[in-house]
C-alpha atoms as a PDB file:
ATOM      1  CA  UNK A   1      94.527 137.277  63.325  1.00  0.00           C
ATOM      2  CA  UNK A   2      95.564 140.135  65.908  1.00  0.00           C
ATOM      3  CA  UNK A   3      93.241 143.070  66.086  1.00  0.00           C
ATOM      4  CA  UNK A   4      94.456 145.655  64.044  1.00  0.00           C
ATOM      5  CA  UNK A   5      93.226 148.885  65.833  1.00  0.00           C
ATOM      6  CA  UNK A   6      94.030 147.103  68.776  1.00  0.00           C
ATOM      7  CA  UNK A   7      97.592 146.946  68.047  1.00  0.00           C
ATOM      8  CA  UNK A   8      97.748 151.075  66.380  1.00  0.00           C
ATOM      9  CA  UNK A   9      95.663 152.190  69.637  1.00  0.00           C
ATOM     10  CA  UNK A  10      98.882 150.478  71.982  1.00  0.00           C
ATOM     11  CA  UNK A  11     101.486 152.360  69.677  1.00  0.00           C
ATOM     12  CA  UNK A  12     104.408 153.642  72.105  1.00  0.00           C
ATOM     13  CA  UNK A  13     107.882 155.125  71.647  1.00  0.00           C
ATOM     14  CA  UNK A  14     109.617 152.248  70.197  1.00  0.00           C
ATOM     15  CA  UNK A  15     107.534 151.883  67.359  1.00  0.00           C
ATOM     16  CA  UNK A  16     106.421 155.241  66.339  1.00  0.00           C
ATOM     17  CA  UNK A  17     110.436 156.233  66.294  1.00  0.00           C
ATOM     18  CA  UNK A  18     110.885 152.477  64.087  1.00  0.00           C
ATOM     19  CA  UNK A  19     108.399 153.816  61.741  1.00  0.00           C
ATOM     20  CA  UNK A  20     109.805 157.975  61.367  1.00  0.00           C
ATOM     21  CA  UNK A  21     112.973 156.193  60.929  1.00  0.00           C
ATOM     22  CA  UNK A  22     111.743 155.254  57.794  1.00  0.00           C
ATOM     23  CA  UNK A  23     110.172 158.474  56.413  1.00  0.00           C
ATOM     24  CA  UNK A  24     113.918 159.553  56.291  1.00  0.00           C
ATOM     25  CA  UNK A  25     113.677 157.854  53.093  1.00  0.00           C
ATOM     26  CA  UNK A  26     110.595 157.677  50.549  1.00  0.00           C
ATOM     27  CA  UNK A  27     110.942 155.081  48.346  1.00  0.00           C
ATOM     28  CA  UNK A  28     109.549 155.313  45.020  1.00  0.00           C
ATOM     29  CA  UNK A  29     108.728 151.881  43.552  1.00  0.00           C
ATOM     30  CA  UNK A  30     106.829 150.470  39.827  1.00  0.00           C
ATOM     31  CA  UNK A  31     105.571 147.700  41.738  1.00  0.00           C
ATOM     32  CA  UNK A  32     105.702 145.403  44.463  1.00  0.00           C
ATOM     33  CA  UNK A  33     108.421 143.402  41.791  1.00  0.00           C
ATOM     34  CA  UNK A  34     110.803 146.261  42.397  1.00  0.00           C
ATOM     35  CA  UNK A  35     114.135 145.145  43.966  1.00  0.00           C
ATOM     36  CA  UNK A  36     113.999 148.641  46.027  1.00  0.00           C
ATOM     37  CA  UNK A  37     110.310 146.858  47.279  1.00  0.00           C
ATOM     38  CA  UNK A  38     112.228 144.719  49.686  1.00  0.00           C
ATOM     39  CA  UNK A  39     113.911 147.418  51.748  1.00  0.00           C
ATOM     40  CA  UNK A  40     110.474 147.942  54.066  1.00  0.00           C
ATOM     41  CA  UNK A  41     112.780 147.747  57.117  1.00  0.00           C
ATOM     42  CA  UNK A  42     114.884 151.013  56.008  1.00  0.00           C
ATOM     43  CA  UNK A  43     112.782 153.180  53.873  1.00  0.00           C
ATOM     44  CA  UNK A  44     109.118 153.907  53.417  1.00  0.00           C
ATOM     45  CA  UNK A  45     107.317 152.854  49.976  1.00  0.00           C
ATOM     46  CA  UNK A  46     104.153 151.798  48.474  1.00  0.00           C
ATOM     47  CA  UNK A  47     103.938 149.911  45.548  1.00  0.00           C
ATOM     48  CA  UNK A  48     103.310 151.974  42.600  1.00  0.00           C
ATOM     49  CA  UNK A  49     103.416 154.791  43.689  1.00  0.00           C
ATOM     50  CA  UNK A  50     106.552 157.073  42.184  1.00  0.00           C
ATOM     51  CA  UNK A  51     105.597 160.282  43.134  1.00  0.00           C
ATOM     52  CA  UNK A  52     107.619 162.268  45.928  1.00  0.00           C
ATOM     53  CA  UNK A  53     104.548 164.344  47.223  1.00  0.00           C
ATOM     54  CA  UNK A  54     102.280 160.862  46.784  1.00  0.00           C
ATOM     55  CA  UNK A  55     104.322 159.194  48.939  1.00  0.00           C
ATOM     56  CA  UNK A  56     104.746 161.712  51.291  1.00  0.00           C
ATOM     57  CA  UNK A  57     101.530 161.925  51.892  1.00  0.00           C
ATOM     58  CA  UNK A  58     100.679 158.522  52.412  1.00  0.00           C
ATOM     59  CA  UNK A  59     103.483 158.803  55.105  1.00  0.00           C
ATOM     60  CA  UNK A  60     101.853 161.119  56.683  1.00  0.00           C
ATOM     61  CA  UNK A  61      98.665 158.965  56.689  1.00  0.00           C
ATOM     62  CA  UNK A  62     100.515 156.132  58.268  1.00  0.00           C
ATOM     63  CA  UNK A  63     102.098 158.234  60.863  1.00  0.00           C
ATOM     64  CA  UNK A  64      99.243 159.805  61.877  1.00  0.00           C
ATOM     65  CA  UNK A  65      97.347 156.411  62.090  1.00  0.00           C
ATOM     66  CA  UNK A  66     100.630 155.462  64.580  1.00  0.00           C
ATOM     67  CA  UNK A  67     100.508 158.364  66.380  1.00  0.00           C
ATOM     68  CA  UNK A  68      96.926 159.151  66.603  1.00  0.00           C
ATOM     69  CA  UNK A  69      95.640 155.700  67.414  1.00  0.00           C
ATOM     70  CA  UNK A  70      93.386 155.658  64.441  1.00  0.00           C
ATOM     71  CA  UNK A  71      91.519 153.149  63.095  1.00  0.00           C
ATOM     72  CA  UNK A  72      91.496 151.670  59.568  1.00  0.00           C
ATOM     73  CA  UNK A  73      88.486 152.836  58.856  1.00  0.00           C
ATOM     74  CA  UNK A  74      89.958 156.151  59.581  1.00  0.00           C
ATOM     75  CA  UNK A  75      92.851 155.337  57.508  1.00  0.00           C
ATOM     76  CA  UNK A  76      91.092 154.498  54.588  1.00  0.00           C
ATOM     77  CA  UNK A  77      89.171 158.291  54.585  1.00  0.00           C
ATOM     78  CA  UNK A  78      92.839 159.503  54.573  1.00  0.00           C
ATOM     79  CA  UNK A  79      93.681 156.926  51.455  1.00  0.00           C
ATOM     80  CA  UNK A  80      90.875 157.935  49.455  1.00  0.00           C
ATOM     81  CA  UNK A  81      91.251 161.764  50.165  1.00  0.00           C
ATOM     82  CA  UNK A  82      95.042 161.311  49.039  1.00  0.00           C
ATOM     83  CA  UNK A  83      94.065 159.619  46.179  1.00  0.00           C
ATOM     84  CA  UNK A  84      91.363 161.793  45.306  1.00  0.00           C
ATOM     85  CA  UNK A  85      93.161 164.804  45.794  1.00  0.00           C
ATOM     86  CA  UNK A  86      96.648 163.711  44.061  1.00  0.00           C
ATOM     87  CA  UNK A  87      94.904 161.986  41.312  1.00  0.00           C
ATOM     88  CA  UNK A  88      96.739 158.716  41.460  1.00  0.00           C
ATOM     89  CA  UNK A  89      95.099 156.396  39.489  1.00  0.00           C
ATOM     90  CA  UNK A  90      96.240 152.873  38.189  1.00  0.00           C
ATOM     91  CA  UNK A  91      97.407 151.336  41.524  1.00  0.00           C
ATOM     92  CA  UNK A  92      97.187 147.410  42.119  1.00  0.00           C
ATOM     93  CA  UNK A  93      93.109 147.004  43.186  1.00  0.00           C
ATOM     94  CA  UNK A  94      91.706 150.350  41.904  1.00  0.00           C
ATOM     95  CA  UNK A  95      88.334 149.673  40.444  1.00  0.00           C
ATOM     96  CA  UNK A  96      86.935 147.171  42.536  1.00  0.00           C
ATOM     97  CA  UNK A  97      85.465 147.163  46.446  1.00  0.00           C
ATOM     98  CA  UNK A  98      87.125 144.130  47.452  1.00  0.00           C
ATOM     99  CA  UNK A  99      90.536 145.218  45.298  1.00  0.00           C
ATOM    100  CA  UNK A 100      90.807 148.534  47.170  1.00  0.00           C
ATOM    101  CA  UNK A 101      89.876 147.354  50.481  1.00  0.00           C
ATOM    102  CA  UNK A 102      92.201 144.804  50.468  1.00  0.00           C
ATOM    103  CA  UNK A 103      95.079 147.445  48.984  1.00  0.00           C
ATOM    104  CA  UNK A 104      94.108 149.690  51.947  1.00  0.00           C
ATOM    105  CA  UNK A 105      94.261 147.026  54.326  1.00  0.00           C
ATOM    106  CA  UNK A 106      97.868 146.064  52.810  1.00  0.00           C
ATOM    107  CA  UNK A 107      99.083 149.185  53.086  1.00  0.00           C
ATOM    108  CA  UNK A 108      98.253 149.970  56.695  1.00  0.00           C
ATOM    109  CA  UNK A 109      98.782 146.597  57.900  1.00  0.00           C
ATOM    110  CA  UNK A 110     102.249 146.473  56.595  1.00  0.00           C
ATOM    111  CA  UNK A 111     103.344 149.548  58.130  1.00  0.00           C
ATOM    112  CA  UNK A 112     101.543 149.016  61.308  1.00  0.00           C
ATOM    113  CA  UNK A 113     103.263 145.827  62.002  1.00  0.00           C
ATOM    114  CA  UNK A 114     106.482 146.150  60.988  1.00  0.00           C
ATOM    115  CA  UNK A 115     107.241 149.249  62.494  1.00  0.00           C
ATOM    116  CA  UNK A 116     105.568 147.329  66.159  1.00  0.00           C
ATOM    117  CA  UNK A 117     107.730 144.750  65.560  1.00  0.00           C
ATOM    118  CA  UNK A 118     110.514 147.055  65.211  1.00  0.00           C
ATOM    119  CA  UNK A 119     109.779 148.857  68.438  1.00  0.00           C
ATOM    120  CA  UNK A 120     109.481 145.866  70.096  1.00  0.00           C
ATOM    121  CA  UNK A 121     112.794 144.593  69.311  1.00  0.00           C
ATOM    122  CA  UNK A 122     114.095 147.621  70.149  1.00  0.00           C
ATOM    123  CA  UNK A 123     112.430 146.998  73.875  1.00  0.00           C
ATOM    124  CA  UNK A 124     113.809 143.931  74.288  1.00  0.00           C
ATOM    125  CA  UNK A 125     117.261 144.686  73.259  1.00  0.00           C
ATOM    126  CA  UNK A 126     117.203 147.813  75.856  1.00  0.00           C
ATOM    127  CA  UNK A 127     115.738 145.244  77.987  1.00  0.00           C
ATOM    128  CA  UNK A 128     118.742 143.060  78.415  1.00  0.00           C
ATOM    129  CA  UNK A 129     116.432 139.777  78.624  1.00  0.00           C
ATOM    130  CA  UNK A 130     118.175 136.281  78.634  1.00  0.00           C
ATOM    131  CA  UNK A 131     115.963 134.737  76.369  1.00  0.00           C
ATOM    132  CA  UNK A 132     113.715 135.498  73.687  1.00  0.00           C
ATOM    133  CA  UNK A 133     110.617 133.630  72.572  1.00  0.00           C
ATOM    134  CA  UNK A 134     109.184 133.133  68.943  1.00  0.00           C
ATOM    135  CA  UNK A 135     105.655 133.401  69.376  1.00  0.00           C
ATOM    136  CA  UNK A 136     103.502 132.527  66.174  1.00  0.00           C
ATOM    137  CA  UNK A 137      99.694 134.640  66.192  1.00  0.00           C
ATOM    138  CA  UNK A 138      97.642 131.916  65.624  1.00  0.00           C
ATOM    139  CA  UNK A 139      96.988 133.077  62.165  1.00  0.00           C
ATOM    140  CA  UNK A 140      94.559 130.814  60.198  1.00  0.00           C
ATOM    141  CA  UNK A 141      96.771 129.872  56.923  1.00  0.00           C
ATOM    142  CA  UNK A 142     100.288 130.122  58.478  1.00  0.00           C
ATOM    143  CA  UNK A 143     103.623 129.277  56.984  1.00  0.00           C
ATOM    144  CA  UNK A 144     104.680 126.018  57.873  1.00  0.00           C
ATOM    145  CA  UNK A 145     108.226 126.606  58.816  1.00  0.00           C
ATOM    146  CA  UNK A 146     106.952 129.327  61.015  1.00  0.00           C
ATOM    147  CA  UNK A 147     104.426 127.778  62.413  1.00  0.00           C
ATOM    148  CA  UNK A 148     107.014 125.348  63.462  1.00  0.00           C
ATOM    149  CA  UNK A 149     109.176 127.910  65.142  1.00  0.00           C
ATOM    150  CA  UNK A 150     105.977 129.111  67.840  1.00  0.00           C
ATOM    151  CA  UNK A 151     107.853 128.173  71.305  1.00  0.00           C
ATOM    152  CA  UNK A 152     111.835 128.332  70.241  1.00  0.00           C
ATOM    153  CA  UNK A 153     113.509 130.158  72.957  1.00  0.00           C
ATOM    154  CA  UNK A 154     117.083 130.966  71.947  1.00  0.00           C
ATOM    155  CA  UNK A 155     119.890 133.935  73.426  1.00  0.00           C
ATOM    156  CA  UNK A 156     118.705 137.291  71.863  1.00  0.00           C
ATOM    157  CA  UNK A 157     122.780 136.499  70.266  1.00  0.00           C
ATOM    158  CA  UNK A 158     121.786 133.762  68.986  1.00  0.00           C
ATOM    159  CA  UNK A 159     122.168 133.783  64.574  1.00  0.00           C
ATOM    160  CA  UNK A 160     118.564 132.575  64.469  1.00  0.00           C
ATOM    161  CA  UNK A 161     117.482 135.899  65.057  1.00  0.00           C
ATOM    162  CA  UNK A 162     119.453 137.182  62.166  1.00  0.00           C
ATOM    163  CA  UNK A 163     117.837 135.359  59.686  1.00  0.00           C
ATOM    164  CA  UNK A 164     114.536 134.708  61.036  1.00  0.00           C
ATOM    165  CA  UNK A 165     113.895 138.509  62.097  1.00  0.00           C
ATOM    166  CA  UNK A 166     110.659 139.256  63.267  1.00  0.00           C
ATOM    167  CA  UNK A 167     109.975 142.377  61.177  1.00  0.00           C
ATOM    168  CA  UNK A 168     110.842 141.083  58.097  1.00  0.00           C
ATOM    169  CA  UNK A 169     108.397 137.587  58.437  1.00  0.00           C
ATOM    170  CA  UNK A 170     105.526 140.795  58.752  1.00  0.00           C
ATOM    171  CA  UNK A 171     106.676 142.403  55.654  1.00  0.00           C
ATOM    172  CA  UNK A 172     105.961 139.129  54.338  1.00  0.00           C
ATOM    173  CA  UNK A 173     103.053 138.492  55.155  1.00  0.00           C
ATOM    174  CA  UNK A 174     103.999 136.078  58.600  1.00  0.00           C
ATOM    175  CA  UNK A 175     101.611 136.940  61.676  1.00  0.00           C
ATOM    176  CA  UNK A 176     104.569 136.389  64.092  1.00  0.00           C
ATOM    177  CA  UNK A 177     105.503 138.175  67.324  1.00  0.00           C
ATOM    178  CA  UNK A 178     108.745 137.981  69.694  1.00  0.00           C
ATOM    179  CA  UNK A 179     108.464 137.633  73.351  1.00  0.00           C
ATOM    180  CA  UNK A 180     110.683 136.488  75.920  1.00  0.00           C
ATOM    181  CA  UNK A 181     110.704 134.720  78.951  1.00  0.00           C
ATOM    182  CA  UNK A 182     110.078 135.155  82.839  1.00  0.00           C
ATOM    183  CA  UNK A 183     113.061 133.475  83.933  1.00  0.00           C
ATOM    184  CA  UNK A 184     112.559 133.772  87.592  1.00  0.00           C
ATOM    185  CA  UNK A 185     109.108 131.453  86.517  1.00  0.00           C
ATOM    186  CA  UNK A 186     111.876 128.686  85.210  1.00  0.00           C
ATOM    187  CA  UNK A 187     113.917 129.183  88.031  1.00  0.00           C
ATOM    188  CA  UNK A 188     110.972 128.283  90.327  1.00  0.00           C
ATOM    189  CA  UNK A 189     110.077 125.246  88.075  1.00  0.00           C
ATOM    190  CA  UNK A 190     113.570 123.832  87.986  1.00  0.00           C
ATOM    191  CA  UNK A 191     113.683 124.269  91.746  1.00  0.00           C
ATOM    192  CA  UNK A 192     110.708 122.561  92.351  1.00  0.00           C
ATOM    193  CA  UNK A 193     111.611 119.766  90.020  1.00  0.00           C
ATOM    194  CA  UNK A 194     115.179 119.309  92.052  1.00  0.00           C
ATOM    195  CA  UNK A 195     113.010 119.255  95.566  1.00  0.00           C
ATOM    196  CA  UNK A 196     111.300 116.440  93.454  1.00  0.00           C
ATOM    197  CA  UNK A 197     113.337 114.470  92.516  1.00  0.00           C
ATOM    198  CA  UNK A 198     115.681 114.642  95.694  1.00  0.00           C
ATOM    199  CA  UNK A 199     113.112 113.561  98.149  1.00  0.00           C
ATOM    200  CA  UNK A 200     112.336 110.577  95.964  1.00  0.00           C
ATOM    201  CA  UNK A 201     116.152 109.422  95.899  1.00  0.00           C
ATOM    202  CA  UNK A 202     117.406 110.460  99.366  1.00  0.00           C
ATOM    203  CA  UNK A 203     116.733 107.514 100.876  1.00  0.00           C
ATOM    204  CA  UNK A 204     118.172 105.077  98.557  1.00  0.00           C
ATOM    205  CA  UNK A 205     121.372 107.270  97.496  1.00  0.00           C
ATOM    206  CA  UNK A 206     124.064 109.866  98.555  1.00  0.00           C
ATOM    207  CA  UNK A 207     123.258 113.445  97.159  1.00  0.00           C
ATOM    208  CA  UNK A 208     124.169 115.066  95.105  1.00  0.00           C
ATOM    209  CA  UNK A 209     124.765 112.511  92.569  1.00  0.00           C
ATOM    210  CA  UNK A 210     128.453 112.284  91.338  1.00  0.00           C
ATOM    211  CA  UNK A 211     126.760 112.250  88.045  1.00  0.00           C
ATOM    212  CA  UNK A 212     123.483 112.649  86.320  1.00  0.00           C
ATOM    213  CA  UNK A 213     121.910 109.479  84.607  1.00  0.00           C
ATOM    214  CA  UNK A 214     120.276 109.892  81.352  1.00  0.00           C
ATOM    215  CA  UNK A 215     117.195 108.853  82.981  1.00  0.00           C
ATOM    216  CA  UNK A 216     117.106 111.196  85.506  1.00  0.00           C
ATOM    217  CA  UNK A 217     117.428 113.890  83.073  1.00  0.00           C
ATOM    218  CA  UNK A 218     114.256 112.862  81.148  1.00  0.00           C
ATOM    219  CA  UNK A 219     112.410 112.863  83.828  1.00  0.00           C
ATOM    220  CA  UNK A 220     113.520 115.928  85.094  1.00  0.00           C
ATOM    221  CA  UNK A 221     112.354 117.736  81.559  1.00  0.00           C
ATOM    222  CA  UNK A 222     109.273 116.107  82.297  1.00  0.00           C
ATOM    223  CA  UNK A 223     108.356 117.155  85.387  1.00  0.00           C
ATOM    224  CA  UNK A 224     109.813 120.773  84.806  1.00  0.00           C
ATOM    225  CA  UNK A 225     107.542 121.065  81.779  1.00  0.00           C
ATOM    226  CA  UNK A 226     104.298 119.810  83.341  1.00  0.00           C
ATOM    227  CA  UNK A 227     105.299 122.847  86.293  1.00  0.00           C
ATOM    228  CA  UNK A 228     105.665 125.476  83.679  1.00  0.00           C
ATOM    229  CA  UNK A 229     102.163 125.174  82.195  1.00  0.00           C
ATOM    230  CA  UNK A 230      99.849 127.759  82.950  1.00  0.00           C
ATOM    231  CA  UNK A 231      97.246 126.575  81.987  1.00  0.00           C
ATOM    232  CA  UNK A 232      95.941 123.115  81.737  1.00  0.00           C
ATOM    233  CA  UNK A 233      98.935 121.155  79.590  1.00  0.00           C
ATOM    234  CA  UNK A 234      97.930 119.056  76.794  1.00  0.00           C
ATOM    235  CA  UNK A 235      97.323 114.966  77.653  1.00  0.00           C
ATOM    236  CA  UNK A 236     101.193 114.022  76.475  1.00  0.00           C
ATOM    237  CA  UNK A 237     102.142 116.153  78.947  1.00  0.00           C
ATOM    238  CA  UNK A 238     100.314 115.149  81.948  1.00  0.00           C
ATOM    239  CA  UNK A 239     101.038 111.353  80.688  1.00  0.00           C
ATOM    240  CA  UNK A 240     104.887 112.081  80.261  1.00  0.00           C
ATOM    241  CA  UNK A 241     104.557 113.583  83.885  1.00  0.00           C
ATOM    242  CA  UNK A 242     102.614 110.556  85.653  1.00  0.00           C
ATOM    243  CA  UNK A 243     105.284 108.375  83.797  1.00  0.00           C
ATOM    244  CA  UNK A 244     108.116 109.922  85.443  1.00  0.00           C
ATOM    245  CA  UNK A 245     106.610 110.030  89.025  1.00  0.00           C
ATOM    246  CA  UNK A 246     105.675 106.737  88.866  1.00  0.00           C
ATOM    247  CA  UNK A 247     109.711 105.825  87.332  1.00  0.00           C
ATOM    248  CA  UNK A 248     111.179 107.901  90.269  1.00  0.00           C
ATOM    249  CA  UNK A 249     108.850 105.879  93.248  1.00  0.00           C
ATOM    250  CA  UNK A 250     110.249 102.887  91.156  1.00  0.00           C
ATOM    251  CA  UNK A 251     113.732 104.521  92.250  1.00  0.00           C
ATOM    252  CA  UNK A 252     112.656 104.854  95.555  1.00  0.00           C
ATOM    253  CA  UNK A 253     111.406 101.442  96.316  1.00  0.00           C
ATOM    254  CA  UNK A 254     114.338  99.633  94.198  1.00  0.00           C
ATOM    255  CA  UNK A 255     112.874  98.429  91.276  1.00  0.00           C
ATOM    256  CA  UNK A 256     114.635 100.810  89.016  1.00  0.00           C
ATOM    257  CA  UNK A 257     118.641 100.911  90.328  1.00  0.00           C
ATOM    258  CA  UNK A 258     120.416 104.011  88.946  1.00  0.00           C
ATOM    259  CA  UNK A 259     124.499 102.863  87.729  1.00  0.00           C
ATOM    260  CA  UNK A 260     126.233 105.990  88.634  1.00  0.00           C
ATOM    261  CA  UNK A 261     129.823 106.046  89.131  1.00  0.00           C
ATOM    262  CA  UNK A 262     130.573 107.179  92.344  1.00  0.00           C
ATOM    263  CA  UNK A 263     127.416 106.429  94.476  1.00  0.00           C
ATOM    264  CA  UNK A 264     126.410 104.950  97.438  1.00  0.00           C
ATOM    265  CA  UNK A 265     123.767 103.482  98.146  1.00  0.00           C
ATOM    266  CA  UNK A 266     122.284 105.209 101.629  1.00  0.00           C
ATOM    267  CA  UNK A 267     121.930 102.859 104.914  1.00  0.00           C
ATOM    268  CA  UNK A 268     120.942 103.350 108.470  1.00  0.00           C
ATOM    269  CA  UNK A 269     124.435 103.522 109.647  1.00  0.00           C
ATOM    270  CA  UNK A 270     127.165 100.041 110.001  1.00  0.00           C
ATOM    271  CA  UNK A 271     128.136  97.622 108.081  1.00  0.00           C
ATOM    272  CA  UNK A 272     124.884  95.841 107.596  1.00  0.00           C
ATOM    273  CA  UNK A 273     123.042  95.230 105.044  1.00  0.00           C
ATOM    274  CA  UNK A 274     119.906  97.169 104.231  1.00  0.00           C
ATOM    275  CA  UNK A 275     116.688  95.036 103.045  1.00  0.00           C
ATOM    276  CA  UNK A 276     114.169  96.563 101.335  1.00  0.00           C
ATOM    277  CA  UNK A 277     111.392  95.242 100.217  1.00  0.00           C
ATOM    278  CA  UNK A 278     108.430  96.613  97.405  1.00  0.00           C
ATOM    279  CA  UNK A 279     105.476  97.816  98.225  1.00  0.00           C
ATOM    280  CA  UNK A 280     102.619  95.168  98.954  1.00  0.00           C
ATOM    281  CA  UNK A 281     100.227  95.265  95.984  1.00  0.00           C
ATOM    282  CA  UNK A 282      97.690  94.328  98.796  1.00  0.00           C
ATOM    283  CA  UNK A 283      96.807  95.779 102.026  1.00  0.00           C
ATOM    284  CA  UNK A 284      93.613  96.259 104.846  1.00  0.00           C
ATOM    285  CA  UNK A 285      93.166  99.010 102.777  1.00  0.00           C
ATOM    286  CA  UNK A 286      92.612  97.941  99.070  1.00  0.00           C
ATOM    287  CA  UNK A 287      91.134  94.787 100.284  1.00  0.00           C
ATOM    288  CA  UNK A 288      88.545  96.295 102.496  1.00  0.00           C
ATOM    289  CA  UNK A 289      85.187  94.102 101.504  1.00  0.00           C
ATOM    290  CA  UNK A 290      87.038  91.003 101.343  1.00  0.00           C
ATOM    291  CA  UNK A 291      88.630  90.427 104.842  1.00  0.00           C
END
């Protein structure tokens, strides 16, 4: 799980203006059962509690957490004082140390991340970005189906984003985050993967290609996603790579004979015939020791 204070301590613009957005509207709910419980992303609320000046004060204990950069420790003197002081009693994990800490830690959570995850939208949107990135946390017991999604990199347009909204996976308890993507990094990747795969066919055929194989396709996602790791890539990845380098010297040398409409195969010039033969399993080299 993300830090916590980490993520109040880096609170900018965005998000605090996501979260006063919401104190526009205090939300009085019975319990988290309420239907008015769901509306986290327009209004602010707290299950159980009904009270206007409750409420408002625990808004002002979340903003000031926001705002402040506090911690939850810091929060939770503000809780208890508000609780104390208001005489609110009967709310879901009064009574017990682990109930209350983990109401606390509910409440501020909540509000913490949905209102970053708000703001952050809100950057990327203003930010114009091509693509956008769902990025899952890493949390220890994740949803499945969103533990799936970590990696899918879609338009920001795209309806995805409409029903699989960032802030509202939060409210639900998801430990998700949206990112996007360094396209000049892809650009750079795809290049490279071209330059690749063009010095390994422009002996044997006239490029461009009229066409694109099939083939050549898979191993151009191969190589392009070995080049995009950062870090070290995982062992299918640096096997699917070695695969295709070894398929396109298989090009090269004539083993492997691409059927594209339209192409020529490349000669020296005339009408004669070009012979090529494959590389000699044996040489001086890999026989040193024996001759």
């Amino acid at each position: 799980m993300a830090d916590l204070a980490a993520t109040v301590r880096n609170a900018f613009a965005e998000q605090l203006a996501a979260f006063r957005l919401r104190l526009g509207e205090l939300q009085p709910t019975v319990s988290s059962a309420d239907p008015a419980y769901g509306g986290h992303d327009r209004a602010f609320m707290v299950a159980g509690a009904v009270k206007a000046h409750i409420l408002a004060d625990l808004a002002g204990a979340v903003d000031r957490a926001a705002a402040d950069g506090q911690t939850f420790d810091a929060f939770k003197k503000d809780f208890r004082a508000i609780v104390q002081r208001r005489g609110w009693h009967g709310w879901t994990g009064e009574g017990s140390v682990a109930g209350e800490e983990w109401r606390m830690r509910t409440i501020y959570k909540t509000n913490m991340r949905t209102s970053y995850m708000a703001g952050r939208d809100a950057q990327l949107v203003e930010g114009g970005y091509r693509w956008w990135v769902y990025r899952h946390s890493g949390a220890a017991h994740p949803r499945l189906n969103h533990l799936a999604w970590d990696g899918v990199a879609l338009p920001p347009d795209h309806p995805f984003w409409a029903t699989t909204d960032a802030e509202s996976a939060v409210a639900g308890g998801a430990e998700v985050a949206t990112d996007l993507i360094d396209t000049s990094v892809v650009d750079r990747a795809l290049a490279d993967t071209d330059a690749a795969i063009d010095g390994y066919l422009k002996d044997r055929y006239v490029l461009p290609l009229a066409e694109t194989p099939a083939l050549i396709t898979d191993l151009a996602l191969a190589i392009a996603i070995y080049k995009l790791y950062v870090y070290a890539p995982n062992n299918k990845i640096v096997a699917d790579y070695k695969d295709a380098i070894l398929s396109l010297r298989d090009i090269a040398s004539g083993v492997i004979r691409l059927s594209v409409a339209g192409a020529e195969v490349a000669t020296t010039g005339g009408s004669r015939a070009r012979m090529t033969n494959r590389e000699r399993p044996m040489t001086v080299h890999n026989l040193k020791g024996f001759i």
